[in-house]
C-alpha atoms as a PDB file:
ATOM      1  CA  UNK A   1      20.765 -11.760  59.044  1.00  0.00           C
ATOM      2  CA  UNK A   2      18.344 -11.080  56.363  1.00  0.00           C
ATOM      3  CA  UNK A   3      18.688 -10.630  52.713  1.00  0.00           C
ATOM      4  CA  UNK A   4      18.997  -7.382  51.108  1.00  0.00           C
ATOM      5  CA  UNK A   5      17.198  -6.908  47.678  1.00  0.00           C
ATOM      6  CA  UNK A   6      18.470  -3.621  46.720  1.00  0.00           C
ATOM      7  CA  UNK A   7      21.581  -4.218  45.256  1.00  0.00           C
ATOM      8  CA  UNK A   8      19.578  -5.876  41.677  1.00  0.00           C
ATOM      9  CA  UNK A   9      21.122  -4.801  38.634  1.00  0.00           C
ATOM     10  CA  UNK A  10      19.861  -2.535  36.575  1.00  0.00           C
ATOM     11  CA  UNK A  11      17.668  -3.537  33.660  1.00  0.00           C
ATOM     12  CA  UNK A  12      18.371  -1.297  30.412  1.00  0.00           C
ATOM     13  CA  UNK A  13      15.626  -0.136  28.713  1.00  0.00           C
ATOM     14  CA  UNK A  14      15.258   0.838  25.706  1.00  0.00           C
ATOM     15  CA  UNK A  15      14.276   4.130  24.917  1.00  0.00           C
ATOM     16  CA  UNK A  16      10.624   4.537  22.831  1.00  0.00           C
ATOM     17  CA  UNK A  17      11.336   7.667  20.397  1.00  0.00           C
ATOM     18  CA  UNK A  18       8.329   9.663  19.467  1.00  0.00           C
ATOM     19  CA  UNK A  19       8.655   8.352  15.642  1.00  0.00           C
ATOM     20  CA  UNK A  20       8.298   5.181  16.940  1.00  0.00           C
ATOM     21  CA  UNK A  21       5.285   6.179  19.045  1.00  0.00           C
ATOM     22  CA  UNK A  22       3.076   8.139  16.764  1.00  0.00           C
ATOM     23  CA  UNK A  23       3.546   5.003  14.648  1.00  0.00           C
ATOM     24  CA  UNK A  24       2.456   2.848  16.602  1.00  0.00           C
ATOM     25  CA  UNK A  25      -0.655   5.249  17.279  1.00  0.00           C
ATOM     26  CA  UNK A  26      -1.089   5.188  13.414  1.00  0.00           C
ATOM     27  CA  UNK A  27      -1.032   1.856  13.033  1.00  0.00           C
ATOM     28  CA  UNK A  28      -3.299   0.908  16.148  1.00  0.00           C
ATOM     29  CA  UNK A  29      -5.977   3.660  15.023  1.00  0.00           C
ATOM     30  CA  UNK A  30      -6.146   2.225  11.580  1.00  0.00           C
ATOM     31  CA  UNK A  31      -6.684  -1.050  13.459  1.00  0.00           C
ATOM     32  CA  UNK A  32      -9.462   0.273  15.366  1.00  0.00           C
ATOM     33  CA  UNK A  33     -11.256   1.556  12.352  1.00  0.00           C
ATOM     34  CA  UNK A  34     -10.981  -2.115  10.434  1.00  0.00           C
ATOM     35  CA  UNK A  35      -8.232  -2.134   8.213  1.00  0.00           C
ATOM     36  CA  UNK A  36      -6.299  -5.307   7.607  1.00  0.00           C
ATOM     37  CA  UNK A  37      -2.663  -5.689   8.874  1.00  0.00           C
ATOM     38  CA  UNK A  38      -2.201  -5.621   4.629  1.00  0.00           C
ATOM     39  CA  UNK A  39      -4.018  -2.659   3.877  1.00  0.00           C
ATOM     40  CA  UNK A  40      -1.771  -0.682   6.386  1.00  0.00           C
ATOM     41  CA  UNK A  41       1.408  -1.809   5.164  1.00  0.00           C
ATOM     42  CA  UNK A  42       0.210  -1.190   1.667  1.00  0.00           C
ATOM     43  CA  UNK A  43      -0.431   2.545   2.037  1.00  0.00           C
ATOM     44  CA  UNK A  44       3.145   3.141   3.834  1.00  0.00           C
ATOM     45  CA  UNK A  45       5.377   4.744   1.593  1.00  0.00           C
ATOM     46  CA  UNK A  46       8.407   2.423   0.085  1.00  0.00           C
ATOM     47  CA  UNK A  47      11.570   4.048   1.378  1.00  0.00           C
ATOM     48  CA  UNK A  48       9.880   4.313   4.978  1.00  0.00           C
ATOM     49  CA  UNK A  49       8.589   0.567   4.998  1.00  0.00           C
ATOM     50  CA  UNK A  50      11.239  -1.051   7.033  1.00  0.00           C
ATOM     51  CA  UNK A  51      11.375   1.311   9.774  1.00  0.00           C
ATOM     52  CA  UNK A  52       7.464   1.153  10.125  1.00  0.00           C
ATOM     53  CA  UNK A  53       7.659  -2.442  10.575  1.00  0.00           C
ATOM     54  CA  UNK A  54      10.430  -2.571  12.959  1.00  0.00           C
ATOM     55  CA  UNK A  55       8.424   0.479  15.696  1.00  0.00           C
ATOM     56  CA  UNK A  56       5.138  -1.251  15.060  1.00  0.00           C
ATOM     57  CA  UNK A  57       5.923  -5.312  15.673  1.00  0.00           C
ATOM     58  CA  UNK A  58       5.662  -5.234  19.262  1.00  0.00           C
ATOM     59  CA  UNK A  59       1.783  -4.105  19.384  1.00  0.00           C
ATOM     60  CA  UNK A  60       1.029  -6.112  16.249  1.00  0.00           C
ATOM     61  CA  UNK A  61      -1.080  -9.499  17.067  1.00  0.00           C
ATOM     62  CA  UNK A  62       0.692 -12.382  15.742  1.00  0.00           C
ATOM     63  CA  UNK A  63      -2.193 -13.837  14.263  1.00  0.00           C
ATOM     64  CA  UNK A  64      -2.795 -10.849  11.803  1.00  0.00           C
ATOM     65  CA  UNK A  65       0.278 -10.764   9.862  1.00  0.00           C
ATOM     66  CA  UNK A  66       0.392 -15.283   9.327  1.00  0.00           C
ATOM     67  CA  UNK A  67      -1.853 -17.093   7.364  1.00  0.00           C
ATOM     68  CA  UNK A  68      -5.058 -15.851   7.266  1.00  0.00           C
ATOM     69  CA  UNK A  69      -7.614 -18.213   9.071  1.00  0.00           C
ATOM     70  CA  UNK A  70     -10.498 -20.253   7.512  1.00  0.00           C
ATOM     71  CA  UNK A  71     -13.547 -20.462   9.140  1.00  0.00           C
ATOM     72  CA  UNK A  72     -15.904 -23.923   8.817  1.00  0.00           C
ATOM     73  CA  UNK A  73     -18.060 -23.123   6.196  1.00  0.00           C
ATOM     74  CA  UNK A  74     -14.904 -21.639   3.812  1.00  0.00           C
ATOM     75  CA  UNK A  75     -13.410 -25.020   4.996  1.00  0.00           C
ATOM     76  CA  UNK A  76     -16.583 -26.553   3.999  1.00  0.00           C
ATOM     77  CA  UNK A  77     -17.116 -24.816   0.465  1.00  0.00           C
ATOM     78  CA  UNK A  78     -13.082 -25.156  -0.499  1.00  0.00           C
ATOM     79  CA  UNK A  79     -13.784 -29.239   0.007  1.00  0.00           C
ATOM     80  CA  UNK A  80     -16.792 -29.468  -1.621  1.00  0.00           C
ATOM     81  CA  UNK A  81     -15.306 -26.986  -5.007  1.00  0.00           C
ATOM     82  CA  UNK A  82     -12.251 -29.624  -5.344  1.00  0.00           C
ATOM     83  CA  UNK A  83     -14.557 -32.403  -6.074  1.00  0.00           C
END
């Protein structure tokens, strides 16, 4: 007797609306062209802020939107300043 594997259950997905696409397009094209994680939030408009943020997390890098990484020599001028 073998197995059957098509009685799974179904997985709900949730459904991408095209707001949430063409924002993410937005956001990913400014990307492209060099902008800052910062300088795209900055030129969204107040009252549409939120919603922005919440289509465009899952294709932001995690790294962008933390603290903003050091390299060695601003590690090495920051030490030698606070002396």
């Amino acid at each position: 007797m073998t197995k059957s594997y098509y009685n799974t259950p179904k997985m709900e997905t949730k459904i991408v609306s095209r707001a949430t696409v063409i924002n993410r397009n937005f956001y990913q094209s400014l990307r492209k062209q060099g902008r800052t994680h910062t300088d795209v939030m900055n030129s969204i408009q107040p009252e549409r802020y939120n919603q922005f943020l919440e289509d465009i997390l899952p294709v932001v890098p995690e790294c962008s939107y933390g603290k903003k990484k050091i390299s060695l020599w601003g590690k090495l001028v920051k030490y030698f300043k606070g002396k």
